[in-house]
Protein backbone atom coordinates (compact mmCIF):
# COMPACT_ATOMS: atom_id res chain seq x y z
CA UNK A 1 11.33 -7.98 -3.61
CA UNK A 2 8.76 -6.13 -5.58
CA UNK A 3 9.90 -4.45 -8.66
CA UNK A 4 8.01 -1.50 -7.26
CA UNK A 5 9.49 -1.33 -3.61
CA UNK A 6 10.30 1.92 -2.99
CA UNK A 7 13.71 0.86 -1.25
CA UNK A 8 14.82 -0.34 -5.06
CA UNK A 9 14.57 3.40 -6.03
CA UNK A 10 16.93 5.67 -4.59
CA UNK A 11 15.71 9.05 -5.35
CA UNK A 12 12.30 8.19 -3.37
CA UNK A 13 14.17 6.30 -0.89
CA UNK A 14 13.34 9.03 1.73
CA UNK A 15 10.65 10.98 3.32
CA UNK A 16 11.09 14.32 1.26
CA UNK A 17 10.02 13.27 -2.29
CA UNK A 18 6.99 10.86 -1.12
CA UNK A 19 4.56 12.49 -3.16
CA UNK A 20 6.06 12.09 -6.24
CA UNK A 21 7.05 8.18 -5.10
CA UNK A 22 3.03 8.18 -4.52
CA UNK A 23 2.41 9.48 -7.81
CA UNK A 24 5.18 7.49 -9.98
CA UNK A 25 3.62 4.27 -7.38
CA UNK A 26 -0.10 5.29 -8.66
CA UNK A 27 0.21 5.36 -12.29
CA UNK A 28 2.37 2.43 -12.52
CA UNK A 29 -0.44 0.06 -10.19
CA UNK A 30 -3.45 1.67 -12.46
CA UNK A 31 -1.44 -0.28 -15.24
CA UNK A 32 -0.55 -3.07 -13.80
CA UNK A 33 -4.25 -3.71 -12.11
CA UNK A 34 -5.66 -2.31 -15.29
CA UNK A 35 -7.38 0.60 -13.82
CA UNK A 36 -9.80 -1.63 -12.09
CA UNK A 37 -10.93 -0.99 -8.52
CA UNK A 38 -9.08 -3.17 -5.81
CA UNK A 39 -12.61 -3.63 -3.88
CA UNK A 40 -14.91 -4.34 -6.23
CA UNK A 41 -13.07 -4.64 -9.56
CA UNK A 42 -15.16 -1.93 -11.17
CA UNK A 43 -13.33 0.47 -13.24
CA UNK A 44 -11.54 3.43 -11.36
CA UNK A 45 -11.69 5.71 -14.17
CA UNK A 46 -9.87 9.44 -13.33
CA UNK A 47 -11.09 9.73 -9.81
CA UNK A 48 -9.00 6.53 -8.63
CA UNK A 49 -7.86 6.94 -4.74
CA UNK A 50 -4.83 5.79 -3.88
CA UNK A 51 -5.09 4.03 0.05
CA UNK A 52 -2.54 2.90 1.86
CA UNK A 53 -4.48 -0.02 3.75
CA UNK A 54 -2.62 -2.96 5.80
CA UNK A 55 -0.24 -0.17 7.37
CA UNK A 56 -2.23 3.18 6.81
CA UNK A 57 -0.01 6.40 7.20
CA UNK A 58 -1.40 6.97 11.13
CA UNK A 59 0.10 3.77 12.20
CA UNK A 60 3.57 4.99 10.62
CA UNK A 61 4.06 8.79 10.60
CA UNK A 62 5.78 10.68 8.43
CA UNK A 63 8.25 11.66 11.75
CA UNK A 64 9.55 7.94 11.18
CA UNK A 65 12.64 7.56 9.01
CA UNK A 66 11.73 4.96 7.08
CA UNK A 67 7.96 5.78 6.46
CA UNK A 68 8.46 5.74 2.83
CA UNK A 69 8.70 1.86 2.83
CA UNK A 70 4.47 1.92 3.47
CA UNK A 71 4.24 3.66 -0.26
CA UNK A 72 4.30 -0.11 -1.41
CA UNK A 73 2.14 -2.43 -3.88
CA UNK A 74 1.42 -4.57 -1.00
CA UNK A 75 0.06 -1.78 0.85
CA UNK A 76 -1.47 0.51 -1.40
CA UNK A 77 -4.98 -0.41 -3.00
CA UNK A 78 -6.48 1.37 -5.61
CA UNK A 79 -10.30 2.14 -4.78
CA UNK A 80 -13.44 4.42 -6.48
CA UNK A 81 -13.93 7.73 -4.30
CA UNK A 82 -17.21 5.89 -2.87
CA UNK A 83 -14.92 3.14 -1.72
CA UNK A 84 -12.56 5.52 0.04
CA UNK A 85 -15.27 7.69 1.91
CA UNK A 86 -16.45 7.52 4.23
CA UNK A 87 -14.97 5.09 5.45
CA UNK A 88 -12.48 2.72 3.10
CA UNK A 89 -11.77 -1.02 3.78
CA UNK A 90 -10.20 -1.98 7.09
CA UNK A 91 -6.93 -3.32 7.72
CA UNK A 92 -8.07 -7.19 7.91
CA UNK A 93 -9.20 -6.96 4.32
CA UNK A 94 -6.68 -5.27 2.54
CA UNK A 95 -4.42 -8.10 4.17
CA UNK A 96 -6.40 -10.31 2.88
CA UNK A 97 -6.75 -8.75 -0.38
CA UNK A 98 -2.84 -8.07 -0.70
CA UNK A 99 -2.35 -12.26 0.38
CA UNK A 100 -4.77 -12.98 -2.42
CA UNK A 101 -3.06 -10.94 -5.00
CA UNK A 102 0.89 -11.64 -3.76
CA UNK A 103 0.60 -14.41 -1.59
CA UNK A 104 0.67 -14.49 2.10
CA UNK A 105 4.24 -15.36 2.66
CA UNK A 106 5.31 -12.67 0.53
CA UNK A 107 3.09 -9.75 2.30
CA UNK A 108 4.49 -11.19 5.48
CA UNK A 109 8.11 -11.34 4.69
CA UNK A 110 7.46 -7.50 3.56
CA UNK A 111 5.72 -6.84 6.44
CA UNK A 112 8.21 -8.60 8.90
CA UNK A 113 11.59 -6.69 7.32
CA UNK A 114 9.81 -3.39 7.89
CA UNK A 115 11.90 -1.58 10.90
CA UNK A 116 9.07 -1.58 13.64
CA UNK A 117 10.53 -1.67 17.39
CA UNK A 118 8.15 -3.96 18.84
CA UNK A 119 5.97 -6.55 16.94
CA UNK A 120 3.22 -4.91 14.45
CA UNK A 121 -0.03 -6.76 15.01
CA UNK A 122 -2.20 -6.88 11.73
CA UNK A 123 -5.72 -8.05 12.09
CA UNK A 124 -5.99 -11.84 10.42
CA UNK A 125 -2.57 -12.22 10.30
CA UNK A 126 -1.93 -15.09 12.52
């Protein structure tokens, strides 16, 4: 387990307080990736976005108990505003990116204990 899952911290371990999980989550990757752009590895600078890219927050609403568990370092890349919009990176790459970075079997264990109810199909996965 990550040292940053959100399931290891009980007062974010819910849907209500998922901004401030987002924020505490935010700060604590711009240190760790040294406020360096996910993409490109350019420096983010104060107008770092925050995306939530193998499992983006339409694939798991906020109407879903356990749609905190997406606020996770696997899942969240740190990009410039011109890497966000219009359009950020797809799914396939941040999978990619997050394997890189953690190593594949790790990103899929994470992504195989999440709750879904059928099978979640990431592109480049398999």
């Amino acid at each position: 387990m990550h040292k940053l899952d959100p399931r290891s911290f009980s007062e974010y371990n819910h849907n209500n307080s998922i901004t401030e999980w987002r924020r505490f989550l935010k700060l604590s990757l711009l240190k760790e990736r040294k406020y360096r752009s996910d993409l490109t590895g350019r420096s983010v600078g104060d107008a770092c976005e925050m995306h939530e890219g193998i499992l983006p927050r339409v694939v798991v609403p906020k109407s879903i108990w356990w749609h905190f568990m997406i606020f996770h370092p696997y899942n969240c890349f740190l990009l410039r505003p011109e890497e966000h919009r219009p359009s950020p990176p797809n799914r396939e790459l941040c999978y990619k990116l997050a394997c890189e970075r953690y190593g594949k079997p790790v990103v899929d264990a994470w992504i195989d204990s999440l709750p879904f109810k059928a099978p979640i199909e990431i592109p480049g996965r398999y």
